[in-house]
Protein backbone atom coordinates (compact mmCIF):
# COMPACT_ATOMS: atom_id res chain seq x y z
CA UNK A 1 29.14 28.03 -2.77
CA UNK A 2 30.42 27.85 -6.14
CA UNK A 3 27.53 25.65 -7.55
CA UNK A 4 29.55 21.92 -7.53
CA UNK A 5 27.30 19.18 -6.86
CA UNK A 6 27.91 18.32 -3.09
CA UNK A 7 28.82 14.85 -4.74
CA UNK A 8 31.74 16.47 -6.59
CA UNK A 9 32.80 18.30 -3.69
CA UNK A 10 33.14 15.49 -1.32
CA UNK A 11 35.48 13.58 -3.60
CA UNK A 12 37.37 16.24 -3.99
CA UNK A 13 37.53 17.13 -0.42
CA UNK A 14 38.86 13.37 -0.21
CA UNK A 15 41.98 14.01 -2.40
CA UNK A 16 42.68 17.49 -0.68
CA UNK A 17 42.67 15.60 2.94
CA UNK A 18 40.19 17.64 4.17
CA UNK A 19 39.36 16.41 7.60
CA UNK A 20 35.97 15.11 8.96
CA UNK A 21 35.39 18.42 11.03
CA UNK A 22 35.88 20.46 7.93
CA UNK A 23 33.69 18.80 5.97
CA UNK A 24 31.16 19.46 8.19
CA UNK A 25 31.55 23.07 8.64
CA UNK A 26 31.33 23.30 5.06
CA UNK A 27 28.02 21.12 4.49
CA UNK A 28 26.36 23.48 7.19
CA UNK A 29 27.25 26.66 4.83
CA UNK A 30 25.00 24.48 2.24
CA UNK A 31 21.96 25.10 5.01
CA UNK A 32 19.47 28.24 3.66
CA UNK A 33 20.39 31.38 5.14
CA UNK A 34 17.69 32.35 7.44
CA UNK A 35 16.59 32.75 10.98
CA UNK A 36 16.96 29.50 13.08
CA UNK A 37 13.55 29.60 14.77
CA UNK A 38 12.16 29.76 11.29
CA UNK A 39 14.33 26.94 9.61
CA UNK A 40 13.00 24.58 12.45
CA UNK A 41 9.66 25.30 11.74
CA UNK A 42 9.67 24.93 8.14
CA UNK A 43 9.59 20.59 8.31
CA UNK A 44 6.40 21.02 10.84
CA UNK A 45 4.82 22.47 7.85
CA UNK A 46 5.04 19.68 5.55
CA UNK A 47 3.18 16.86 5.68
CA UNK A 48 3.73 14.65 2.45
CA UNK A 49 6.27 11.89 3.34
CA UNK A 50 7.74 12.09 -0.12
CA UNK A 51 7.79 16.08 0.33
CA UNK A 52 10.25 15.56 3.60
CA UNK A 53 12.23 12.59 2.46
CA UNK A 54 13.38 15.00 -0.58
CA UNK A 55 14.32 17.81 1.71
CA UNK A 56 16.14 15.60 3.81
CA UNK A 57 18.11 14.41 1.08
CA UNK A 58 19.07 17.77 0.17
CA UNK A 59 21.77 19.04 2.79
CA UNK A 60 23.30 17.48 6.43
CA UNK A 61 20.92 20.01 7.87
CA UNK A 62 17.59 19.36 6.82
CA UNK A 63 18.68 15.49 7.16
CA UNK A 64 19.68 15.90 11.46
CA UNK A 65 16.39 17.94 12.33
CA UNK A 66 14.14 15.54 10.31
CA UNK A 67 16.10 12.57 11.65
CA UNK A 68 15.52 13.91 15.48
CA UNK A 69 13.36 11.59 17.37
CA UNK A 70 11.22 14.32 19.02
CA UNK A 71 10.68 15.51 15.01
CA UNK A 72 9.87 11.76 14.05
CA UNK A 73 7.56 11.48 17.07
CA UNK A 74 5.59 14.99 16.07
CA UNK A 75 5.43 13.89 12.69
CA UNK A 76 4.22 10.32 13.74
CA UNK A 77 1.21 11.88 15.50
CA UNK A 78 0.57 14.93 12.87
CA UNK A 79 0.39 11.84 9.99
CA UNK A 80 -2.32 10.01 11.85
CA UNK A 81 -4.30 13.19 11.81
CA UNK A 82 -3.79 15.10 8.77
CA UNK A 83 -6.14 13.09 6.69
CA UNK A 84 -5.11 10.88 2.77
CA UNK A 85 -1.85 10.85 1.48
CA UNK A 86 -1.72 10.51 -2.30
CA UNK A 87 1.99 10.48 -2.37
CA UNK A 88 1.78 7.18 -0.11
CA UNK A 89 0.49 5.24 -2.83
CA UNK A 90 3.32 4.59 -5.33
CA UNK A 91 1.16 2.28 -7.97
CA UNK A 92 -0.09 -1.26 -8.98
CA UNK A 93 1.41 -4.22 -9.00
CA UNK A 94 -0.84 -6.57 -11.40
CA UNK A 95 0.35 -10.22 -13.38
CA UNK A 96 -1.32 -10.71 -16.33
CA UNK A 97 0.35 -12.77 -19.08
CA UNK A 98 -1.16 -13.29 -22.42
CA UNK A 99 -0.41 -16.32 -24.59
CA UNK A 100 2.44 -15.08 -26.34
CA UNK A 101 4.13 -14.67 -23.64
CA UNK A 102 3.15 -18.00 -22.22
CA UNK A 103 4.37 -19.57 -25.63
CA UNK A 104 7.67 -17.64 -25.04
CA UNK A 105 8.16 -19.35 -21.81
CA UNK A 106 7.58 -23.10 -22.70
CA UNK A 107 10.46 -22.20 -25.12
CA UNK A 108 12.60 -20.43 -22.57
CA UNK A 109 12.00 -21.46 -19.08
CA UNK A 110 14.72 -18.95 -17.69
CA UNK A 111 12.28 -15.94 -18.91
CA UNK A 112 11.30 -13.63 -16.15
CA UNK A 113 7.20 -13.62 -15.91
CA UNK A 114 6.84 -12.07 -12.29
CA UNK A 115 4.32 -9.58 -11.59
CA UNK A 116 4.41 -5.93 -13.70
CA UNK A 117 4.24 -2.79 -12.09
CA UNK A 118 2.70 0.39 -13.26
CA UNK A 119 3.80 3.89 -11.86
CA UNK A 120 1.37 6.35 -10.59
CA UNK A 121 3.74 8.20 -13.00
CA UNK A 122 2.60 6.66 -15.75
CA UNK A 123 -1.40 7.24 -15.17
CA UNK A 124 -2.15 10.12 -16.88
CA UNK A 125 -5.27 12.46 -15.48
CA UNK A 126 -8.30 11.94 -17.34
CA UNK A 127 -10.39 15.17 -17.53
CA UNK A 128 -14.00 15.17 -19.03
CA UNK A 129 -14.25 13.73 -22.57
CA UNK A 130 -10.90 14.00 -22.68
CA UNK A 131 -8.54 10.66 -21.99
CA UNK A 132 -4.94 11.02 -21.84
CA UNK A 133 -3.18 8.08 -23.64
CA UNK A 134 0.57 7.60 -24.13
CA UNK A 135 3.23 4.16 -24.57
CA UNK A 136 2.85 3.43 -20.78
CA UNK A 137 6.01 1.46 -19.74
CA UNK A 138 5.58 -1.45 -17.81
CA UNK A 139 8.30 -2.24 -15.22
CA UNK A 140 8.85 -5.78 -13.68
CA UNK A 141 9.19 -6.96 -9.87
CA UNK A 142 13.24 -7.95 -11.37
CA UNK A 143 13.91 -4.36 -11.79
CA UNK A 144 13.91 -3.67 -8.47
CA UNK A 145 14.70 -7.10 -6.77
CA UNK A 146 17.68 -8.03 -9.58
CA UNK A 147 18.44 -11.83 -10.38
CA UNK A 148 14.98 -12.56 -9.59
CA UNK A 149 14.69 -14.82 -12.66
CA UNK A 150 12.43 -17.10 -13.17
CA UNK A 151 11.86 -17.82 -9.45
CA UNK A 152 8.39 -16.07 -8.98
CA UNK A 153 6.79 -16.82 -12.48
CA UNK A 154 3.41 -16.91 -12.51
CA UNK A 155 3.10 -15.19 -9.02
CA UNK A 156 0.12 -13.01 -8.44
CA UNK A 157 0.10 -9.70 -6.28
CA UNK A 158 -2.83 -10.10 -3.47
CA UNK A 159 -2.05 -7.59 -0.54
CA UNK A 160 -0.01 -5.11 0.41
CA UNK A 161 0.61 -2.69 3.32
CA UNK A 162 3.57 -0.49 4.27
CA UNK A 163 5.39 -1.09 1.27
CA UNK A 164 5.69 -5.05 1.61
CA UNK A 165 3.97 -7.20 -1.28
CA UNK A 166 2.39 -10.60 -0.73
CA UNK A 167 2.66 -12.79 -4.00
CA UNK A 168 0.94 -16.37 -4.00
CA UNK A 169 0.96 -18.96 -6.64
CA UNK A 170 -0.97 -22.06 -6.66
CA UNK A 171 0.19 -24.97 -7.74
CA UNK A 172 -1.03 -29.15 -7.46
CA UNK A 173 0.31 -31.11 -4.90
CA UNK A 174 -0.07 -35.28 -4.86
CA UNK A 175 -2.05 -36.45 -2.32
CA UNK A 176 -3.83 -40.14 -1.09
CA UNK A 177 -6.91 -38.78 -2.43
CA UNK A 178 -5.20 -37.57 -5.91
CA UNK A 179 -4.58 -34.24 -6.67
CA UNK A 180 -5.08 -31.19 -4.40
CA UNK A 181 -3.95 -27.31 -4.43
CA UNK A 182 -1.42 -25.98 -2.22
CA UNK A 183 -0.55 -22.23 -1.61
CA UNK A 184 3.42 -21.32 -2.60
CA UNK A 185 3.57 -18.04 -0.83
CA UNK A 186 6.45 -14.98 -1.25
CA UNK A 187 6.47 -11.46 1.11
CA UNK A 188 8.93 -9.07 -0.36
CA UNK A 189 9.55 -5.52 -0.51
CA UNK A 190 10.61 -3.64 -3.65
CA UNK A 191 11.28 -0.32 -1.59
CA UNK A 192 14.42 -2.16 -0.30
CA UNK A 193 14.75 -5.23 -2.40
CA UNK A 194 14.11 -7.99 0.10
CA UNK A 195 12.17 -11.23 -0.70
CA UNK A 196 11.35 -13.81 1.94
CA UNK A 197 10.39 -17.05 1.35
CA UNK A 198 7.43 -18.48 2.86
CA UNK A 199 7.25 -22.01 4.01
CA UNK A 200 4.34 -24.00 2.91
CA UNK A 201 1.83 -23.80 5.62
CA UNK A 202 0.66 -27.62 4.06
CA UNK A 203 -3.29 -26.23 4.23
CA UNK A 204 -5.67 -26.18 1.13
CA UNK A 205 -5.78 -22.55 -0.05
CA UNK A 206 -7.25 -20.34 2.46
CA UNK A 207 -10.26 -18.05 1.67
CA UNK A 208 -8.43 -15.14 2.17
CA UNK A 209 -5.18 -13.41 3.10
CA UNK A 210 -4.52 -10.41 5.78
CA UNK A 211 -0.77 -9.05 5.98
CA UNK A 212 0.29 -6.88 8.97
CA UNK A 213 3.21 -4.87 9.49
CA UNK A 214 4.99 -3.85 12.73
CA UNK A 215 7.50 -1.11 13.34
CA UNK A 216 10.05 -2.20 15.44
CA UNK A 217 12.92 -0.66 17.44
CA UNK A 218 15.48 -2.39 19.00
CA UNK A 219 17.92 -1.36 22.27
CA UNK A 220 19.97 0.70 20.11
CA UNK A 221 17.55 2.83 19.17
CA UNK A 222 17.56 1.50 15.31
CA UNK A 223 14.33 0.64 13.70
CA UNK A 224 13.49 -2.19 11.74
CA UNK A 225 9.86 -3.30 9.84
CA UNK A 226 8.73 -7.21 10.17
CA UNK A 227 5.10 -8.63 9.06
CA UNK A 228 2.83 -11.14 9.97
CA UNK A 229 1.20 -13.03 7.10
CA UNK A 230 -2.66 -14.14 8.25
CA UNK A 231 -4.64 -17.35 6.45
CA UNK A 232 -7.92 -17.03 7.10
CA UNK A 233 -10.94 -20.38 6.57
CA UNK A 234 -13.75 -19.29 6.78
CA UNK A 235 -15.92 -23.37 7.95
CA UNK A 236 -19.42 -23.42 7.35
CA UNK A 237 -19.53 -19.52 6.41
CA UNK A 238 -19.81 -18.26 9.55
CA UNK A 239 -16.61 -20.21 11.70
CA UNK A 240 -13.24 -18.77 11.54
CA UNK A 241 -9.64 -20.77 11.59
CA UNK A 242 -6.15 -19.23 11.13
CA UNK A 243 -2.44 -20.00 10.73
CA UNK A 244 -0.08 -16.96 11.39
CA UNK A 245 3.08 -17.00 9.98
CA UNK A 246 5.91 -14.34 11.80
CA UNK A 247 8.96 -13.14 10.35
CA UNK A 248 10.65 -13.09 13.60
CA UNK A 249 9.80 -16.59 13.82
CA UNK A 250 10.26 -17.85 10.95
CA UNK A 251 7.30 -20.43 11.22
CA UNK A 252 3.33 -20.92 11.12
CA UNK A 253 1.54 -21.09 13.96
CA UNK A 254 -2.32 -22.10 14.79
CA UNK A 255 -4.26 -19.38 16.53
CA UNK A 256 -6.22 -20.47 19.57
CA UNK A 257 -10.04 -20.85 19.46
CA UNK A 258 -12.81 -20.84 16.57
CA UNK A 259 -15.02 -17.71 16.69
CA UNK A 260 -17.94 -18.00 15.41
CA UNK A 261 -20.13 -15.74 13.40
CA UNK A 262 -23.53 -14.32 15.28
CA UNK A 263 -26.60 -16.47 14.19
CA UNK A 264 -28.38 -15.57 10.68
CA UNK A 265 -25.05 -13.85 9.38
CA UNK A 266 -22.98 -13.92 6.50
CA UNK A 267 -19.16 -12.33 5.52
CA UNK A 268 -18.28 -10.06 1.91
CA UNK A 269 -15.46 -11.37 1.66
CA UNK A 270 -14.23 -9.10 -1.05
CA UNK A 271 -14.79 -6.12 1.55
CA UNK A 272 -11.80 -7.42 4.17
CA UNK A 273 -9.82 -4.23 5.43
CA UNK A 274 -6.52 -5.41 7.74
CA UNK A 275 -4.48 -3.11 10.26
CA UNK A 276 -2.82 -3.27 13.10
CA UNK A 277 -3.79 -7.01 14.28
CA UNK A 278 -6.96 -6.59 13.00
CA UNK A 279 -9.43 -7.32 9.83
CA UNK A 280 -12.82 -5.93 9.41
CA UNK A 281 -15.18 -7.47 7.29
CA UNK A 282 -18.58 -6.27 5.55
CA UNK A 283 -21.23 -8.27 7.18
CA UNK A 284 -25.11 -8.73 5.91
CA UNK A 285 -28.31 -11.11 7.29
CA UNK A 286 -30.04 -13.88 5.73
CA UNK A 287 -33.29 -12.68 6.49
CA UNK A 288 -33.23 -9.32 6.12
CA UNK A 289 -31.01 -9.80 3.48
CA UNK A 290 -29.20 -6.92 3.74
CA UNK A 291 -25.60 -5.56 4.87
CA UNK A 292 -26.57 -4.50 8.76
CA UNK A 293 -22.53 -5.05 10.44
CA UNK A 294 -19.08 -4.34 10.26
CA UNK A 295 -17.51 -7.76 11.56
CA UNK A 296 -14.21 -7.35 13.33
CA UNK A 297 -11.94 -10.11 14.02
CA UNK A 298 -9.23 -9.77 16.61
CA UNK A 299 -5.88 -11.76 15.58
CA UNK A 300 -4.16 -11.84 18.83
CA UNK A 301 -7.08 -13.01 21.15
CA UNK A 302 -9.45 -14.54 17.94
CA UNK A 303 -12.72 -12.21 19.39
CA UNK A 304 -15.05 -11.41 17.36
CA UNK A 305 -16.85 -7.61 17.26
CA UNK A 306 -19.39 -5.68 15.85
CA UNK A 307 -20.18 -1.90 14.59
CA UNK A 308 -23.73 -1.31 13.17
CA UNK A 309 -23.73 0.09 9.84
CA UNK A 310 -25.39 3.51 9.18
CA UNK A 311 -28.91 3.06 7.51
CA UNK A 312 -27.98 4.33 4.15
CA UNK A 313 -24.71 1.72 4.24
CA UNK A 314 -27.90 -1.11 4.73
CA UNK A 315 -29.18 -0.02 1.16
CA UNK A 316 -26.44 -0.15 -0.89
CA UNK A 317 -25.10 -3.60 -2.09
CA UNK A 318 -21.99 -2.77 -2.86
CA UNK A 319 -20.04 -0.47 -0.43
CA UNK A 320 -15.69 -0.45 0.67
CA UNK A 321 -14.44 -0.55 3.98
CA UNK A 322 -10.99 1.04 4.12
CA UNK A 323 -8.96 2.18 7.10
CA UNK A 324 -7.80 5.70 8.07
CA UNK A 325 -4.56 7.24 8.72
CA UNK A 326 -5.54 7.14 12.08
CA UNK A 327 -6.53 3.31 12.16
CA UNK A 328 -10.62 4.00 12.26
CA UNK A 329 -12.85 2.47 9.69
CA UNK A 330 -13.69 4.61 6.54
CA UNK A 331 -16.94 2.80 4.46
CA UNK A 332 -17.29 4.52 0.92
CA UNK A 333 -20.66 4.09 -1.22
CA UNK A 334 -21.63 5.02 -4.65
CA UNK A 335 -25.40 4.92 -5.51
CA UNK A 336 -25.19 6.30 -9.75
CA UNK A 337 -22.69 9.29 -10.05
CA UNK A 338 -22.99 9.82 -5.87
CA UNK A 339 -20.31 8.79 -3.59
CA UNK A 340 -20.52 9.49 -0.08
CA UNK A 341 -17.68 8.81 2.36
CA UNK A 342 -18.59 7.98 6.66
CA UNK A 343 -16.28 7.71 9.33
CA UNK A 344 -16.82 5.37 12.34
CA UNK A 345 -16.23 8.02 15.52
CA UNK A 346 -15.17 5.03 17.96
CA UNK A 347 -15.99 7.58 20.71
CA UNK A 348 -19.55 7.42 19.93
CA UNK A 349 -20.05 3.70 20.58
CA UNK A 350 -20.77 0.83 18.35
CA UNK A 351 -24.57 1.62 16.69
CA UNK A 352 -25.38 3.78 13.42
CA UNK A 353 -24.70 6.99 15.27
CA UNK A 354 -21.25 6.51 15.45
CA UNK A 355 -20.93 6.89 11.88
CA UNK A 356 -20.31 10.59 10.45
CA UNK A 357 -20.84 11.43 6.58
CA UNK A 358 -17.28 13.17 5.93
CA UNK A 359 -18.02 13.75 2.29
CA UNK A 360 -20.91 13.73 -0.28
CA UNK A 361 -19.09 13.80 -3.88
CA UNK A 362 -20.61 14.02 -7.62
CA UNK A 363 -18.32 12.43 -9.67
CA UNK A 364 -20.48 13.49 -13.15
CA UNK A 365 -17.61 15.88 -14.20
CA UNK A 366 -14.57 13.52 -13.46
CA UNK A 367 -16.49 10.74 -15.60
CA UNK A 368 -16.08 9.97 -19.06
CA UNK A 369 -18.52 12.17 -20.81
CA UNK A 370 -20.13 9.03 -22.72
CA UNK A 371 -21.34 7.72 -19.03
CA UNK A 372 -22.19 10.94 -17.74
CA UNK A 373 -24.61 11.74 -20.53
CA UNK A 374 -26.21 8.16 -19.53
CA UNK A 375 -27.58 9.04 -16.43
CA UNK A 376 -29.23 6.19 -14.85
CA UNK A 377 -28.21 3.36 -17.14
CA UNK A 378 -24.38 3.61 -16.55
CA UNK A 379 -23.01 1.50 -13.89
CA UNK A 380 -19.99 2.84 -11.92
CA UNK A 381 -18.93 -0.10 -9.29
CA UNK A 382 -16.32 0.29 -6.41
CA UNK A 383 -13.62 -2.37 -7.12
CA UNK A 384 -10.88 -1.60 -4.33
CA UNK A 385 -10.46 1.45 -1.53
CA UNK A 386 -7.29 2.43 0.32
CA UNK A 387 -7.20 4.71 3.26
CA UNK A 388 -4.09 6.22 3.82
CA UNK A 389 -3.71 7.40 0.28
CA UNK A 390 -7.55 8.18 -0.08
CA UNK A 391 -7.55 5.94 -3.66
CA UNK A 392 -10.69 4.30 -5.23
CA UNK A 393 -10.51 2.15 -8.11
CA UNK A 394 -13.85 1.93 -10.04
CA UNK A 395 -15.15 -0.30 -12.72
CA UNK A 396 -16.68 1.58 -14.99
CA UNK A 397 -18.68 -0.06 -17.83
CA UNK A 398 -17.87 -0.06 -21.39
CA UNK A 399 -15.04 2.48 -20.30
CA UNK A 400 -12.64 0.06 -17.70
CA UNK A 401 -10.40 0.89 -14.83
CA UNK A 402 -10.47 4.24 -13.38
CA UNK A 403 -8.60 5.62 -10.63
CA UNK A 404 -10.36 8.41 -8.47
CA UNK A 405 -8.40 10.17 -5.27
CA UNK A 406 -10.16 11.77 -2.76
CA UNK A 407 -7.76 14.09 -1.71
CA UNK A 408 -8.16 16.07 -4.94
CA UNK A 409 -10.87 14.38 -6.96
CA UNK A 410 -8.56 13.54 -9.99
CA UNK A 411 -9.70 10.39 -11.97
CA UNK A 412 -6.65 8.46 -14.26
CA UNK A 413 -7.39 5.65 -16.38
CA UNK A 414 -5.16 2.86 -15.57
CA UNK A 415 -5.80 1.10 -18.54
CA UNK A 416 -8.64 0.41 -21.52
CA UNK A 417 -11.84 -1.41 -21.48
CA UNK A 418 -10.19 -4.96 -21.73
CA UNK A 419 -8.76 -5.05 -18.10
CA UNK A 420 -10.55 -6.87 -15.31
CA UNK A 421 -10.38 -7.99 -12.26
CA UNK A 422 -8.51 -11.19 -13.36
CA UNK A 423 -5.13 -8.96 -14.26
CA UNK A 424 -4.88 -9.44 -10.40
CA UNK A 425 -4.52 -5.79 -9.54
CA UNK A 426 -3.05 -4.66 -6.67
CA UNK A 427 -2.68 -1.21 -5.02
CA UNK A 428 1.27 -0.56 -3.60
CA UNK A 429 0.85 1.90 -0.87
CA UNK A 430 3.75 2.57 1.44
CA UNK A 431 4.29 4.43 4.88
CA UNK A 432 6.11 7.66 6.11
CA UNK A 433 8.67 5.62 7.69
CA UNK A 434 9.62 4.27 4.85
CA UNK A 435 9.69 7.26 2.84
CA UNK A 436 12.45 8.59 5.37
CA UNK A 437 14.05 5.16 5.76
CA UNK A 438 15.07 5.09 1.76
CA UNK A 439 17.13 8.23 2.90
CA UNK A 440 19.09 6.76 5.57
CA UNK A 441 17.12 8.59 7.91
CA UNK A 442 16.27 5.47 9.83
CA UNK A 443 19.64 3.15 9.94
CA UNK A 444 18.65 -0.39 10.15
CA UNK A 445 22.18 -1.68 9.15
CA UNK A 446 21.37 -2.25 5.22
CA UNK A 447 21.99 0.91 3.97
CA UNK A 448 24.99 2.19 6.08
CA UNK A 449 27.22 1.99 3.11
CA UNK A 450 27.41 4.05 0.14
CA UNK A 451 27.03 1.40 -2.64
CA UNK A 452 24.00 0.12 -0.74
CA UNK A 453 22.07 3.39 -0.10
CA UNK A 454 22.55 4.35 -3.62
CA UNK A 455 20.86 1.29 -4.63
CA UNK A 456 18.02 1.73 -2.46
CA UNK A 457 18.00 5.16 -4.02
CA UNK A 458 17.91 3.78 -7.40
CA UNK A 459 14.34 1.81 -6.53
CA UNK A 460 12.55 4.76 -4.84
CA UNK A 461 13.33 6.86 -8.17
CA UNK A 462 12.05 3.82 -10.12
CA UNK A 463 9.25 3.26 -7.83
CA UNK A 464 8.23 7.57 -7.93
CA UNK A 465 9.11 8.08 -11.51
CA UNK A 466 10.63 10.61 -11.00
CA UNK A 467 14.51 11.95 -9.74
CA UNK A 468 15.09 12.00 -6.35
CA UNK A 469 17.53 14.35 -5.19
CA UNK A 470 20.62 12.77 -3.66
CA UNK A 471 23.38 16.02 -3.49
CA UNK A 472 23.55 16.34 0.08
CA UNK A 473 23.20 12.01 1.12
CA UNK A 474 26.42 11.19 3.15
């Protein structure tokens, strides 16, 4: 080859009249020059989504083996096993507007004050006494949904899974009894640029939100994602209600039955973990007055189950639940500069023994040294946990936000001692599928063009940070 960007040599190939066939001979000269039996066996060796959505972007060869359904399939099933995935979790969405910029809008009401996103790109490692600080550029949800205007101002991030966001703003509705507050709710996806509009479901605000996402193929063989957005009341602390709202549907819908909560308990609400259909909850007793359950609640039938915690899980107030690659139940705990990870082995049955202690980790050298040197009097609380990517966020005090991954013990700062939880932070993980999907791996109809996949090209560079590279995309 004589170095030309594929790019180049495509449109040239298009003035010259260089038929179909040709072309196609001449993109498989682009393939590395090496045994077959190796070059097949080179993609069951990687197993970072981002990793395999760049090779498959690099020539038609690499882009038909990955794109193979028995490939797909193996690497479905080696995902589930292989443990975190940093590269699955892009960054954080977060709204946070400070009175200038609240001034700015009462004099322009066409400004753009959606939610901000901050790269993983951006977060800087943070090693020992040392803290990495540089102009870290905030991007907004408009740059990668354009013409989003003012139309989700004041929106604020509160789940995500699978690269779809859930945005909800709450606003005052009249009613006979005066005034009341009534959810306006928004699912999109910034990976491809969708937003969907979510009816009012007419409730009072629900106590919490659960967002599931569904793979879905249809008889052509194409795949497709849609979600199901969860409300959640929580009567009398211990009954459960919820409304379901489909996006094949287009509508809410009541779930059947009330479960109720076993005598003497109580929910953490803040601990909620959702996947496939259903959401586990952190689950203590009045009298003992202690956490002593992992509360599961089953969407489609509305059942409720339970998994004993592990006795060291019962003296800790403030542990994570989090779910695995493999859709178990991961609880993290830190007790002063000691975190210990367990993993529920559902094969074992539902008491304390089920639960296996994966990892015991001393954080003291990823700390700032100012805490470290504290010992006991430094505080170090778990804010949020995700799974998949193996991320932690921690509050630490006097310090702020810290980002710690358990796949290779890296802390970032994501910002300075000012931020707290009410910047509304949100983790943006995404899934393999998606990852190959941004490459027209997966065709779902909206990026069979050109113009379009080059857009959806555009966000996943914006999204990574970083160039993504496009030579061989046809």
């Amino acid at each position: 080859m004589d170095g030309t960007p594929a790019r180049t040599r495509r449109r040239r190939r298009r003035r010259q009249g260089i038929s179909p066939s040709a072309r196609l001979m001449e993109d498989d000269y682009a393939a590395p020059h090496l045994p077959m039996d190796i070059m097949y066996k080179i993609p069951t060796h990687i197993s970072d989504p981002a990793s395999l959505a760049r090779l498959a972007s690099s020539s038609k060869f690499w882009r038909s083996l990955i794109k193979d359904p028995t490939f797909l399939d193996c690497l479905r099933r080696r995902h589930r096993d292989h443990g975190f995935t940093p590269s699955l979790l892009l960054g954080f969405f977060y709204q946070d507007k400070s009175p200038s910029d609240l001034w700015k809008y009462h004099i322009d009401k066409t400004r753009c004050l959606a939610p901000s996103f901050l790269r993983m790109s951006e977060l800087l490692r943070f090693v020992g006494s040392k803290s990495a600080r540089h102009a870290i550029k905030l991007l907004s949800l408009e740059t990668f949904i354009p013409g989003l205007g003012a139309s989700l101002n004041f929106y604020k991030p509160i789940a995500s899974q699978d690269s779809f966001l859930v945005l909800r703003r709450q606003s005052e509705v009249a009613t006979p009894n005066g005034q009341a507050l009534n959810d306006l709710l928004c699912v999109c996806n910034p990976l491809t640029g969708e937003t969907f509009e979510i009816p009012s479901h007419r409730y009072v605000p629900p106590d919490h939100y659960a967002l599931f996402v569904t793979n879905d193929v249809d008889i052509y063989g194409r795949m497709s994602q849609s979600f199901q957005l969860t409300g959640i009341w929580i009567r009398k602390g211990d009954r459960f209600i919820c409304v379901c709202y489909s996006s094949k549907s287009g509508t809410w819908t009541r779930s059947q039955g009330v479960p109720q909560l076993m005598h003497d308990l109580y929910l953490v609400l803040s601990s909620a973990a959702a996947s496939d259909d259903v959401i586990h909850w952190l689950c203590g007793s009045w009298k003992q007055m202690s956490l002593i359950h992992v509360a599961t609640l089953h969407i489609s039938n509305m059942k409720l189950s339970y998994l004993e915690l592990p006795p060291e899980a019962k003296r800790n107030m403030f542990p994570l639940l989090g779910n695995s690659a493999d859709g178990g139940i991961l609880l993290v705990m830190v007790q002063g500069f000691q975190m210990t990870l367990w993993k529920h082995n559902s094969a074992l049955g539902t008491d304390s023994s089920s639960w296996v202690l994966s990892e015991r980790i001393d954080m003291r050298s990823s700390l700032p040294q100012r805490v470290a040197t504290l010992e006991i009097w430094a505080e170090v609380r778990l804010e949020m946990f995700r799974g998949k990517s193996g991320t932690l966020v921690l509050w630490v005090d006097g310090e702020g936000l810290f980002m710690f991954s358990l796949s290779d013990r890296s802390m970032r700062r994501i910002d300075s001692a000012n931020v707290t939880k009410k910047y509304f932070l949100c983790p943006y993980e995404i899934d393999w599928l998606s990852c190959l999907a941004i490459t027209n791996l997966v065709v779902d109809g909206s990026l069979s063009l050109d113009l379009e996949r080059e857009k959806a090209q555009g966000r996943w560079r914006t999204l990574m940070g970083m160039n993504l590279e496009t030579n061989g995309a046809s």
